[in-house]
Structures are given as C-alpha cells and as structure tokens.
PDB file of N, CA and C in Angstrom:
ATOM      1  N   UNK A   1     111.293 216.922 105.037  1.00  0.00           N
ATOM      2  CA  UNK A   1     111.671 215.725 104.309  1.00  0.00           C
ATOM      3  C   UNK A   1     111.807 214.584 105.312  1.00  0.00           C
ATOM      4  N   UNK A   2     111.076 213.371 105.420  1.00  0.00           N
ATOM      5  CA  UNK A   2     111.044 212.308 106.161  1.00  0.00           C
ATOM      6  C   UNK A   2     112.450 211.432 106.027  1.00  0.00           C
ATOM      7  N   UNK A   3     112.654 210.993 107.334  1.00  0.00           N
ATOM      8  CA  UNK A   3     114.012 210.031 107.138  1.00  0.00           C
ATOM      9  C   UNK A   3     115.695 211.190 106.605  1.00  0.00           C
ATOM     10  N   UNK A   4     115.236 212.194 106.540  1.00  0.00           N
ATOM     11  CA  UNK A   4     116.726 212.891 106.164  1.00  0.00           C
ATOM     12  C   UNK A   4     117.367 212.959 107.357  1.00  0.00           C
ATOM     13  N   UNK A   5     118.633 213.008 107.230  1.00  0.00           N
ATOM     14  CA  UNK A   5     119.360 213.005 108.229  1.00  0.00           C
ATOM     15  C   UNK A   5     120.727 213.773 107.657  1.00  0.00           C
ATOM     16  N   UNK A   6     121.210 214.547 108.746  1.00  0.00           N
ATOM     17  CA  UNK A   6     122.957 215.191 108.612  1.00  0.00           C
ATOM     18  C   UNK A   6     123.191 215.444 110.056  1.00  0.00           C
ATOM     19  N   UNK A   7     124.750 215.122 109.934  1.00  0.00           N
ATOM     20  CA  UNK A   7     125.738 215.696 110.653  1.00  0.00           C
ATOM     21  C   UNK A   7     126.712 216.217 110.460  1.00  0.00           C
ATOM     22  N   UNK A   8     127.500 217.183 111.602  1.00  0.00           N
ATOM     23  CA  UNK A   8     128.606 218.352 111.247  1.00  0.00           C
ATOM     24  C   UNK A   8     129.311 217.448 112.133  1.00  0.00           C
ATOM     25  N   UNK A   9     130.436 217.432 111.517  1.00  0.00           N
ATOM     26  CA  UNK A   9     132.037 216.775 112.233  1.00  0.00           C
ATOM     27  C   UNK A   9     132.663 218.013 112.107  1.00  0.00           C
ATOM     28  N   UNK A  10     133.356 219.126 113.107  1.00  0.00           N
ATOM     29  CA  UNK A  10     133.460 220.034 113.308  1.00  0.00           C
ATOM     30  C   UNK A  10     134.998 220.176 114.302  1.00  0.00           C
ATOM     31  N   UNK A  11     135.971 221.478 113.813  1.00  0.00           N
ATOM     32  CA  UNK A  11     137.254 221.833 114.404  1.00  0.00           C
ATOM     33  C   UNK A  11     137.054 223.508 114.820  1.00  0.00           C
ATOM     34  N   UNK A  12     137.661 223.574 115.693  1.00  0.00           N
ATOM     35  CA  UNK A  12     137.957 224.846 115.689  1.00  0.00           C
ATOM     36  C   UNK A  12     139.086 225.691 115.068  1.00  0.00           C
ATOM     37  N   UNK A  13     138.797 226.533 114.592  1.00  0.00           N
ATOM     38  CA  UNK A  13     139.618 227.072 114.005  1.00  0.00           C
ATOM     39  C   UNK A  13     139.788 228.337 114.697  1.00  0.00           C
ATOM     40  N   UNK A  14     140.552 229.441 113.810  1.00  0.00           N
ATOM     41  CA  UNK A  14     140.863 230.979 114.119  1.00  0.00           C
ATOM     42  C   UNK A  14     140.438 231.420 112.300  1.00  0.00           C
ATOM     43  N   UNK A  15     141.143 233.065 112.855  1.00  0.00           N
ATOM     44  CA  UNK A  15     140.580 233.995 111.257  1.00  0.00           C
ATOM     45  C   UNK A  15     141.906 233.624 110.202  1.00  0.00           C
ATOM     46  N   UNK A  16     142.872 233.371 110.966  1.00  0.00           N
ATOM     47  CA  UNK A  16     144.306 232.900 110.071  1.00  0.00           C
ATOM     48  C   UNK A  16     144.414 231.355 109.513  1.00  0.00           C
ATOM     49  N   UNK A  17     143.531 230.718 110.239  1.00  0.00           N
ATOM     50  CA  UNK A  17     142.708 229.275 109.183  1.00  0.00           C
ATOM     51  C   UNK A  17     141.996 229.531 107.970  1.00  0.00           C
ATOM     52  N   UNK A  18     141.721 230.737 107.769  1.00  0.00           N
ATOM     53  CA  UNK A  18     141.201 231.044 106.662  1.00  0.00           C
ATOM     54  C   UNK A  18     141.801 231.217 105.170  1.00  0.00           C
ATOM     55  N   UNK A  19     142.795 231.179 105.823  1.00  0.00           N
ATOM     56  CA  UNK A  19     143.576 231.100 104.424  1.00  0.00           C
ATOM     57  C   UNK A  19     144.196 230.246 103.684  1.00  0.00           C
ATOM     58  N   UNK A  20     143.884 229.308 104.581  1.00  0.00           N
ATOM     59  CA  UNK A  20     144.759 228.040 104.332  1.00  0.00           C
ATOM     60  C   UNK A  20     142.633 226.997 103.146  1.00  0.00           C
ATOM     61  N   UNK A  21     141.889 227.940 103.195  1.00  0.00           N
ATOM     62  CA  UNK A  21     140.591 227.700 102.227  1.00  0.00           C
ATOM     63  C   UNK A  21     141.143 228.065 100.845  1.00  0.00           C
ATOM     64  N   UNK A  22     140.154 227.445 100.025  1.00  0.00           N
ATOM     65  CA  UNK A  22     140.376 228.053  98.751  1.00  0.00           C
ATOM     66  C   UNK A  22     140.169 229.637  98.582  1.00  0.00           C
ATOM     67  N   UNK A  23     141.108 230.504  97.589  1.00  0.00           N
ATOM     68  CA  UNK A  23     140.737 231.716  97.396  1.00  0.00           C
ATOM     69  C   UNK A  23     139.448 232.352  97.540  1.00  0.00           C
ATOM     70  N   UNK A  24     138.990 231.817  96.619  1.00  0.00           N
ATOM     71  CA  UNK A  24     137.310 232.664  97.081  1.00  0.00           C
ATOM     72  C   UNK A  24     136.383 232.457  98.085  1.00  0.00           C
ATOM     73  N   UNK A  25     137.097 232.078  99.421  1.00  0.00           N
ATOM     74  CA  UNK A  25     136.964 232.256 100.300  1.00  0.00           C
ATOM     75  C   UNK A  25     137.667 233.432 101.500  1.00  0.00           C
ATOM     76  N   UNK A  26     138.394 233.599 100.911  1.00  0.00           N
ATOM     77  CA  UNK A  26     139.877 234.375 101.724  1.00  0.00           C
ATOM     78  C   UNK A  26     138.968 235.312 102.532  1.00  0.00           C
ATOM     79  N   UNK A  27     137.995 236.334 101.431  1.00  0.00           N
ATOM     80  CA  UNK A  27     137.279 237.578 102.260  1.00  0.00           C
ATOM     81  C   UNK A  27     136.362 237.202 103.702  1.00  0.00           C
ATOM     82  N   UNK A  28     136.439 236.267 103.729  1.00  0.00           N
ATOM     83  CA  UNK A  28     135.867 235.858 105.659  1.00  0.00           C
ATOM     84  C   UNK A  28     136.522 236.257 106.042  1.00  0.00           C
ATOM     85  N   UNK A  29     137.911 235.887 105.645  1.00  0.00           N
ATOM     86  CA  UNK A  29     138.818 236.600 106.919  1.00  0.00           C
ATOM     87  C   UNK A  29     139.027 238.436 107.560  1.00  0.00           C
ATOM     88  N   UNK A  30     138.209 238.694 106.937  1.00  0.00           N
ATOM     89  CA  UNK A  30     137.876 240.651 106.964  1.00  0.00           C
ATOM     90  C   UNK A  30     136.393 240.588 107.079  1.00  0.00           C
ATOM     91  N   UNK A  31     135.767 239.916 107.090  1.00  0.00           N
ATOM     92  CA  UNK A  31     133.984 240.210 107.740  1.00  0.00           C
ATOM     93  C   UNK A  31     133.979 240.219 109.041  1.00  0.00           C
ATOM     94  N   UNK A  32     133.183 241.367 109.207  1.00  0.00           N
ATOM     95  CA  UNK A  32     133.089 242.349 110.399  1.00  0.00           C
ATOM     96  C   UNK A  32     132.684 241.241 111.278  1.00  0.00           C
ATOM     97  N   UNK A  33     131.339 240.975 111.131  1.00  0.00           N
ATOM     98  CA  UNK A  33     130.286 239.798 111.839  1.00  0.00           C
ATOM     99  C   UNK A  33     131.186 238.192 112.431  1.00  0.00           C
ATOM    100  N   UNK A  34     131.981 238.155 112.054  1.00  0.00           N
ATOM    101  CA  UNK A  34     133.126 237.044 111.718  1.00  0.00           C
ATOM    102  C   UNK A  34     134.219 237.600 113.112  1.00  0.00           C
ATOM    103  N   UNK A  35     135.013 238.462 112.267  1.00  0.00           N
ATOM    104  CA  UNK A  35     135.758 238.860 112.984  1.00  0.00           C
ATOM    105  C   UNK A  35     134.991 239.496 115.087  1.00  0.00           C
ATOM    106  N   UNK A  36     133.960 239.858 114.666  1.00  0.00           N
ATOM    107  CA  UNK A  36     133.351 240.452 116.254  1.00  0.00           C
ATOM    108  C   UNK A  36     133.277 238.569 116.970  1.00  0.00           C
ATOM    109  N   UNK A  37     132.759 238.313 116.054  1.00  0.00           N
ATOM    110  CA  UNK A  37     132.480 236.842 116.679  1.00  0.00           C
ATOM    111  C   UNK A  37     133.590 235.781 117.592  1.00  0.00           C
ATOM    112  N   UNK A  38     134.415 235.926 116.761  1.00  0.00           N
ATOM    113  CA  UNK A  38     135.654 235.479 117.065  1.00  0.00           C
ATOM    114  C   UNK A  38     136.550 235.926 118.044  1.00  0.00           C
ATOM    115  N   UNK A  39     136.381 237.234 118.686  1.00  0.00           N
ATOM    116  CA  UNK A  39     136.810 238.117 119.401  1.00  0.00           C
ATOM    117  C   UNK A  39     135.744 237.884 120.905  1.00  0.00           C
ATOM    118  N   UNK A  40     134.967 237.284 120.630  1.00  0.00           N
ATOM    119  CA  UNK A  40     133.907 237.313 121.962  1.00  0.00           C
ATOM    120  C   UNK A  40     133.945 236.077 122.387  1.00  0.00           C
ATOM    121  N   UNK A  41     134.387 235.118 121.113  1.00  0.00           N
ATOM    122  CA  UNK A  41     134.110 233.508 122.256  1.00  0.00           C
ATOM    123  C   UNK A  41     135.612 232.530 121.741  1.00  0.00           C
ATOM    124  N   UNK A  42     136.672 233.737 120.962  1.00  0.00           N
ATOM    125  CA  UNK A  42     137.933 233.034 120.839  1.00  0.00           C
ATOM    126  C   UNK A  42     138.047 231.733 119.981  1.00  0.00           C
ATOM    127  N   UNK A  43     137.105 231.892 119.179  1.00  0.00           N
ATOM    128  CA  UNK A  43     137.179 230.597 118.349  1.00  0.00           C
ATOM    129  C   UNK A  43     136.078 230.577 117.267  1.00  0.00           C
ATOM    130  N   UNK A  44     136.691 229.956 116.055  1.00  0.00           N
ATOM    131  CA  UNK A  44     135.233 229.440 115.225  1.00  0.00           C
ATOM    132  C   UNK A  44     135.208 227.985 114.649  1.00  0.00           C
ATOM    133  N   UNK A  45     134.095 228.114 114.321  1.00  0.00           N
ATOM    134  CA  UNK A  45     134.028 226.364 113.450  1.00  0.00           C
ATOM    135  C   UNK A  45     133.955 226.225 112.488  1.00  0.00           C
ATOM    136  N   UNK A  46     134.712 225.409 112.135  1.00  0.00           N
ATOM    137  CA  UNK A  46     134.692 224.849 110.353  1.00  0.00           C
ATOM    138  C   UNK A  46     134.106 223.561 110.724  1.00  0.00           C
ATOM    139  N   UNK A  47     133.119 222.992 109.996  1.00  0.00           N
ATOM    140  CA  UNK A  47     132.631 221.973 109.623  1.00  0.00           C
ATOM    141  C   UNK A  47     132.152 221.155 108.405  1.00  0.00           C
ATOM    142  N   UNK A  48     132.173 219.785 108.315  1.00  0.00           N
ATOM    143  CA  UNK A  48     131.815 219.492 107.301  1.00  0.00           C
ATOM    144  C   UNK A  48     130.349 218.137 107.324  1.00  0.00           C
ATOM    145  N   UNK A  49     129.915 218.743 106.772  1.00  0.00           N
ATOM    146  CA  UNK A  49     128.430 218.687 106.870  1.00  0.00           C
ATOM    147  C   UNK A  49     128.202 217.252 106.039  1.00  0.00           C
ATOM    148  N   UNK A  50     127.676 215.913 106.473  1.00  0.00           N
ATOM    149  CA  UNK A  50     127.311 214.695 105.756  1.00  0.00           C
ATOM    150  C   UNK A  50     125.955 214.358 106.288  1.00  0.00           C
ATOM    151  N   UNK A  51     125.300 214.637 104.879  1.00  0.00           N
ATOM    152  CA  UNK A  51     123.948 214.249 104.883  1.00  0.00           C
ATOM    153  C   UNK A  51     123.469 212.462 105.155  1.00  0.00           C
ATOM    154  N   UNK A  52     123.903 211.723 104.647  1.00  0.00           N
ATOM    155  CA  UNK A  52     123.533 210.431 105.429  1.00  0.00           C
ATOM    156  C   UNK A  52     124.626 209.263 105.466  1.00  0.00           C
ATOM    157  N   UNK A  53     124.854 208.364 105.911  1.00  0.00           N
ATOM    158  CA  UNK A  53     125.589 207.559 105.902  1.00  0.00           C
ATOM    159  C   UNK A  53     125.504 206.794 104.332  1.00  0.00           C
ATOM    160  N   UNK A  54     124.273 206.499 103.743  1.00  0.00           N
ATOM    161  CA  UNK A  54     124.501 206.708 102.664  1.00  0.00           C
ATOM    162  C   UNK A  54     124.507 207.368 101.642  1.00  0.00           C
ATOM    163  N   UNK A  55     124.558 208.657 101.663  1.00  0.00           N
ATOM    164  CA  UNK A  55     124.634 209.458 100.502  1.00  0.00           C
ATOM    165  C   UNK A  55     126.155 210.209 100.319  1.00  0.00           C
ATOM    166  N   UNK A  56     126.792 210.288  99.101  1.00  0.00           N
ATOM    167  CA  UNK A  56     127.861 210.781  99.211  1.00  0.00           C
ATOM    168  C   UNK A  56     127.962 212.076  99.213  1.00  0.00           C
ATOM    169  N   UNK A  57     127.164 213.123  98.838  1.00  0.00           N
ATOM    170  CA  UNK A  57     127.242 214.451  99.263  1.00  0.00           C
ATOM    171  C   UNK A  57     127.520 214.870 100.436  1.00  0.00           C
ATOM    172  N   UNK A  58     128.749 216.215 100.503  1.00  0.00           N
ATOM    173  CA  UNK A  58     129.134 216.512 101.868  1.00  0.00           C
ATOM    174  C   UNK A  58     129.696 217.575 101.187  1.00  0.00           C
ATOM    175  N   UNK A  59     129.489 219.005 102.173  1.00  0.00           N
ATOM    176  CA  UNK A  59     129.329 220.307 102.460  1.00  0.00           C
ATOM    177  C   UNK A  59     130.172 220.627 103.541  1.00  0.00           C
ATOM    178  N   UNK A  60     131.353 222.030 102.903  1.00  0.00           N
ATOM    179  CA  UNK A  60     131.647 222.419 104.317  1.00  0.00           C
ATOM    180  C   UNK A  60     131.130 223.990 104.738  1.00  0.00           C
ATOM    181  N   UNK A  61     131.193 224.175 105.629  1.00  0.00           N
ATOM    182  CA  UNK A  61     130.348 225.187 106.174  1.00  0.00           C
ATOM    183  C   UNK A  61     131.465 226.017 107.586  1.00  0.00           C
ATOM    184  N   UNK A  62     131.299 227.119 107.912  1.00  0.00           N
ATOM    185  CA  UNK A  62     132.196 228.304 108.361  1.00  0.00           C
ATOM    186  C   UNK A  62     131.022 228.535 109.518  1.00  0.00           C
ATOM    187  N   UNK A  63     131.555 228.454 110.930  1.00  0.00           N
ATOM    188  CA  UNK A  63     130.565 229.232 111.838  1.00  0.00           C
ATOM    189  C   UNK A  63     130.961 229.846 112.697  1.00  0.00           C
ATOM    190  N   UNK A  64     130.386 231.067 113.619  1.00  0.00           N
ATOM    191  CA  UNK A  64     130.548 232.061 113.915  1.00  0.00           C
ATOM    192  C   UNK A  64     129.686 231.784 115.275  1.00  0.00           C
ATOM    193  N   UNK A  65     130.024 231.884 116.585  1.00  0.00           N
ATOM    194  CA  UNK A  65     129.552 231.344 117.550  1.00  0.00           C
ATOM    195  C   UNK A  65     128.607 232.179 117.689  1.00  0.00           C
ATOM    196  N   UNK A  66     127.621 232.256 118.388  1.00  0.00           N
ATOM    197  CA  UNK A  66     126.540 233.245 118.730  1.00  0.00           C
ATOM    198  C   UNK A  66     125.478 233.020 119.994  1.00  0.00           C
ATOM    199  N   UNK A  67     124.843 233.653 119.993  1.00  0.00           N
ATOM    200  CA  UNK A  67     123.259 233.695 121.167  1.00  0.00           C
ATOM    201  C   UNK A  67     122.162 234.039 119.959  1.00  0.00           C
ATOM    202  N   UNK A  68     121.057 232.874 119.802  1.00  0.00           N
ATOM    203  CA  UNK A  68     120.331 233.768 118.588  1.00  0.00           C
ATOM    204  C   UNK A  68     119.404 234.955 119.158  1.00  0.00           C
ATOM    205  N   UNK A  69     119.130 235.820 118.365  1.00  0.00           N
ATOM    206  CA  UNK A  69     118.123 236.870 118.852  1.00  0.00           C
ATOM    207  C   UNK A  69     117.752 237.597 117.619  1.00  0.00           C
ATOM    208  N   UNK A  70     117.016 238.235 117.546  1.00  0.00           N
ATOM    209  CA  UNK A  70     116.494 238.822 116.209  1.00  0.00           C
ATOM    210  C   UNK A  70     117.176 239.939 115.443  1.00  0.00           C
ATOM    211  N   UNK A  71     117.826 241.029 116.786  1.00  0.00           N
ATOM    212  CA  UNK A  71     119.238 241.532 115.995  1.00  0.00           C
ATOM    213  C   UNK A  71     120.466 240.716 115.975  1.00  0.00           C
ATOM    214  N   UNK A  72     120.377 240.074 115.953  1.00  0.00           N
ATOM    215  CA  UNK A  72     121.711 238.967 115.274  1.00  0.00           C
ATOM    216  C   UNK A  72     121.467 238.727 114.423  1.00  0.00           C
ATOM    217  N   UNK A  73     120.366 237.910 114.127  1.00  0.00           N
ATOM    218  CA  UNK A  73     119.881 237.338 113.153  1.00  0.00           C
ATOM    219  C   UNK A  73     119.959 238.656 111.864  1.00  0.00           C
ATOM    220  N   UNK A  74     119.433 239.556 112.153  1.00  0.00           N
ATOM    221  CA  UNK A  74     119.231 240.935 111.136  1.00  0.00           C
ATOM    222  C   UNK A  74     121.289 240.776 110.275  1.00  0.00           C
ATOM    223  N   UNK A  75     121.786 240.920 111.723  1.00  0.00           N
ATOM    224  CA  UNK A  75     123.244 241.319 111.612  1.00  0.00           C
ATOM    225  C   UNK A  75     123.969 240.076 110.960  1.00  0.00           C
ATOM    226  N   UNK A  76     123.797 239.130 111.516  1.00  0.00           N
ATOM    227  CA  UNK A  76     124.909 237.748 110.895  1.00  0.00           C
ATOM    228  C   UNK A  76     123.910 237.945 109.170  1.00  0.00           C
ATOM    229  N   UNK A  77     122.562 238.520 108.737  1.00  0.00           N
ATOM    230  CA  UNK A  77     121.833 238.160 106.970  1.00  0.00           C
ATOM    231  C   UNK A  77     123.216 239.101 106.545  1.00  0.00           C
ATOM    232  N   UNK A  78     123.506 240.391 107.337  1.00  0.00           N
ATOM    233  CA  UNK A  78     123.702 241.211 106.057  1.00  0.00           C
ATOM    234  C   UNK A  78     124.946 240.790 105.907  1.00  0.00           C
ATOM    235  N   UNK A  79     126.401 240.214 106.381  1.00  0.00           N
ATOM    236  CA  UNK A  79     127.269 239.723 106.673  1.00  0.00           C
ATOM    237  C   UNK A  79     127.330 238.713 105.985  1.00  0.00           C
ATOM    238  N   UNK A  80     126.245 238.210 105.297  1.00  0.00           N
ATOM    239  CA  UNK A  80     126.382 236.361 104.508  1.00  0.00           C
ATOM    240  C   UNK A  80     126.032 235.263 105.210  1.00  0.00           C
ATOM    241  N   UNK A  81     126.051 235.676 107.173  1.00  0.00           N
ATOM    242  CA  UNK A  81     125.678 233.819 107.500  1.00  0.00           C
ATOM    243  C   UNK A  81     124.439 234.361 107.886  1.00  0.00           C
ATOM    244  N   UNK A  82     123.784 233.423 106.745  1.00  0.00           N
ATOM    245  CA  UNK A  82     122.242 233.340 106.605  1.00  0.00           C
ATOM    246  C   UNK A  82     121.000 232.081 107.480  1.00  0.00           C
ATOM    247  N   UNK A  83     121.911 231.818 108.141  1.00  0.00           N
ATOM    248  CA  UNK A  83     121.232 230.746 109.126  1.00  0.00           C
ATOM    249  C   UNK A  83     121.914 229.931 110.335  1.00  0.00           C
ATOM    250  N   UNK A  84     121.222 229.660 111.060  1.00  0.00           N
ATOM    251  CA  UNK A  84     121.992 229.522 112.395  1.00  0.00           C
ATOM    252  C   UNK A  84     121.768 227.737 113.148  1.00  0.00           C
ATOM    253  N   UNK A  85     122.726 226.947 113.565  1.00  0.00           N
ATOM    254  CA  UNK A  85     122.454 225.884 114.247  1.00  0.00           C
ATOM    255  C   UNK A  85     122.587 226.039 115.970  1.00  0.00           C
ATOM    256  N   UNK A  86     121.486 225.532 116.450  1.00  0.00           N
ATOM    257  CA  UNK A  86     121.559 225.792 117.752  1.00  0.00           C
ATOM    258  C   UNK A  86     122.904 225.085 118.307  1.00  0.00           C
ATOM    259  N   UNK A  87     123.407 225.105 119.365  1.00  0.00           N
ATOM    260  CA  UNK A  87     124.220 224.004 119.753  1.00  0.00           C
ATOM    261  C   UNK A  87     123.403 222.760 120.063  1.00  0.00           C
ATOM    262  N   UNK A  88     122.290 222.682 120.814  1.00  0.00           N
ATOM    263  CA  UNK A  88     121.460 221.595 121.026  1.00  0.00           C
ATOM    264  C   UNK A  88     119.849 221.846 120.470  1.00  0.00           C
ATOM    265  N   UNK A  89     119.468 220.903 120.139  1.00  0.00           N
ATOM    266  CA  UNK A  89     118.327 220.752 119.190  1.00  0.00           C
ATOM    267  C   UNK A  89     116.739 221.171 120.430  1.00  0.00           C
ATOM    268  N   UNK A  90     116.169 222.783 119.833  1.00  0.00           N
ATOM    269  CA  UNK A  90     115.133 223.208 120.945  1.00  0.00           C
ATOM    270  C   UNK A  90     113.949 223.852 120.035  1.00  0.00           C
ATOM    271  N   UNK A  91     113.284 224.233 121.080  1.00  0.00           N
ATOM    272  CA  UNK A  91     111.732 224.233 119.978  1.00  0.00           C
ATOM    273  C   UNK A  91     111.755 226.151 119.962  1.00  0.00           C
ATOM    274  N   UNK A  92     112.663 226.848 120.947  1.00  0.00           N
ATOM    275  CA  UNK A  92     112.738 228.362 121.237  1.00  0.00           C
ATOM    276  C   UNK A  92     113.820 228.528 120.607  1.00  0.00           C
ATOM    277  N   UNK A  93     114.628 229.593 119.767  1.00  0.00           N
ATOM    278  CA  UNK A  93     115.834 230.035 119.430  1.00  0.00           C
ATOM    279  C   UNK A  93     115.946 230.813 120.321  1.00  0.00           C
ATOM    280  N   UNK A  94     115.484 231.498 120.133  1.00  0.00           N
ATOM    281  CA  UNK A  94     115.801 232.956 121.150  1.00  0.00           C
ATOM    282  C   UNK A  94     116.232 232.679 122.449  1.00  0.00           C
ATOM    283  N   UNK A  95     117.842 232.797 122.745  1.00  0.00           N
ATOM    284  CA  UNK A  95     118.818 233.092 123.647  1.00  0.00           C
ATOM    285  C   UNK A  95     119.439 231.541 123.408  1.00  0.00           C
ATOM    286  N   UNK A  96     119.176 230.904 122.427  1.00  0.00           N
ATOM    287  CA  UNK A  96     120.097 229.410 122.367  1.00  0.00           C
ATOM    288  C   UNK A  96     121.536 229.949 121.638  1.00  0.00           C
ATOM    289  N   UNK A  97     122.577 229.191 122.391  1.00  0.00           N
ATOM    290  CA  UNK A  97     123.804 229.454 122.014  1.00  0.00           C
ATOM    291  C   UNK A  97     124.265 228.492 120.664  1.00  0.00           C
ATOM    292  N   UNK A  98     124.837 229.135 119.644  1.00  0.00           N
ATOM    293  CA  UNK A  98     125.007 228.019 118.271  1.00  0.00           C
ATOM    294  C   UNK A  98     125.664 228.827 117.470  1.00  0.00           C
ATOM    295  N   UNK A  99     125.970 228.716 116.042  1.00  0.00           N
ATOM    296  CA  UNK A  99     126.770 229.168 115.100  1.00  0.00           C
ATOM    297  C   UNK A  99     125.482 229.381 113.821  1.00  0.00           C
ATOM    298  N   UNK A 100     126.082 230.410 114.194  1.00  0.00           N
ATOM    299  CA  UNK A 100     125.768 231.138 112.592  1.00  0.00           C
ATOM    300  C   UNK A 100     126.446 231.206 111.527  1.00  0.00           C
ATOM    301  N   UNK A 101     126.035 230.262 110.657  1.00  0.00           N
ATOM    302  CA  UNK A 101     126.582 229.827 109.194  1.00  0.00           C
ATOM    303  C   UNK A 101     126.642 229.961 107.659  1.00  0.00           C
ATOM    304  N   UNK A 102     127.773 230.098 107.268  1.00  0.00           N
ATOM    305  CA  UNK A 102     128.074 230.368 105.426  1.00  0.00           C
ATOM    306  C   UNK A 102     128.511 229.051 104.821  1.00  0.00           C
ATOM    307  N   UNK A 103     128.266 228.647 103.762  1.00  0.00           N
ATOM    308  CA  UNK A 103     128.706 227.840 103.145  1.00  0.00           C
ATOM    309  C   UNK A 103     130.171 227.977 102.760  1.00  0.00           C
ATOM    310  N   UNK A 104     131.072 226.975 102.255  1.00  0.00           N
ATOM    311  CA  UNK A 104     132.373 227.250 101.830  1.00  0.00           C
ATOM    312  C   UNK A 104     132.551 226.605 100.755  1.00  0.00           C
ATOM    313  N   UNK A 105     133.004 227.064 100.157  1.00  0.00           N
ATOM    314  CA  UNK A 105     133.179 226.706  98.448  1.00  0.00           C
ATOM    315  C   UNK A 105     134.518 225.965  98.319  1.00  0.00           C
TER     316      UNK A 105
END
C-alpha cells in the first residue's frame, strides 16, 4: 500500500502488567512462548500501534522479545504471536533481534 505509514509508541512491561489488560486478555499471562521470552531478555512490550498522523485508528499490540529464525517463527505461530517486527528495518530476518507479536483486545 503506497504512502501508508505506522508507528509503535511502546513501554516495557512484565507478565504481572498483564492483568492490569482487559479480561480476555489475562491468558498471556500463562503462555509458555511469553513467559520463556520474558525470562531471557527480562522484559516485554506493550505497544500501541498509530497508523498515520491522520487517521484515527490505533491498535495495541503485546511483544515478546526475540532473534528471528525459522524455529521461532514455527514456535512464537503456535503460541498466537503470529508475526514479528524487527527492531530496525532490514532486507534479512534471520538473526535480527525484534518482538514477536499478538494483538490486544
């Protein structure tokens, strides 16, 4: 899509920030993929996602720090985060450090 644009304005959080989400969110806080994640780099991100300066739609989104690689990738699908942002914008994934992401309701 030409001219689209978004950005994540982003905090760190922990797994006990999770509760302070709406209910049907709560079960992150017991996903395996989540929880390993959090345990390896001490932190995750909540962000909230704004598609353009003018558009009012905005998304928040749950991430899970990572290295991409193809068993990750396998591991963060079956877990729910179905896609991954690099930390910096590259043309290789493979071994870029970034978050692997779920939507939040």
């Amino acid at each position: 899509m030409t001219g689209w644009t978004a950005s994540i304005e982003s905090v760190k959080i922990s797994p006990n920030d999770i509760g302070l989400l709406d209910m049907c969110n709560w079960k992150l806080g017991v996903n395996s993929f989540l929880t390993h994640g959090y345990y390896s780099y001490k932190y995750l991100m909540f962000g909230k996602v704004i598609f353009s300066p003018d558009d009012d739609r905005v998304s928040y989104i749950l991430g899970v720090p990572g290295v991409y690689s193809s068993r990750e990738k396998y591991l963060a699908g079956i877990f729910g985060f179905d896609r991954f942002v690099p930390e910096k914008e590259t043309h290789i994934k493979t071994g870029s450090f970034g978050y692997w992401i779920v939507d939040i309701r």
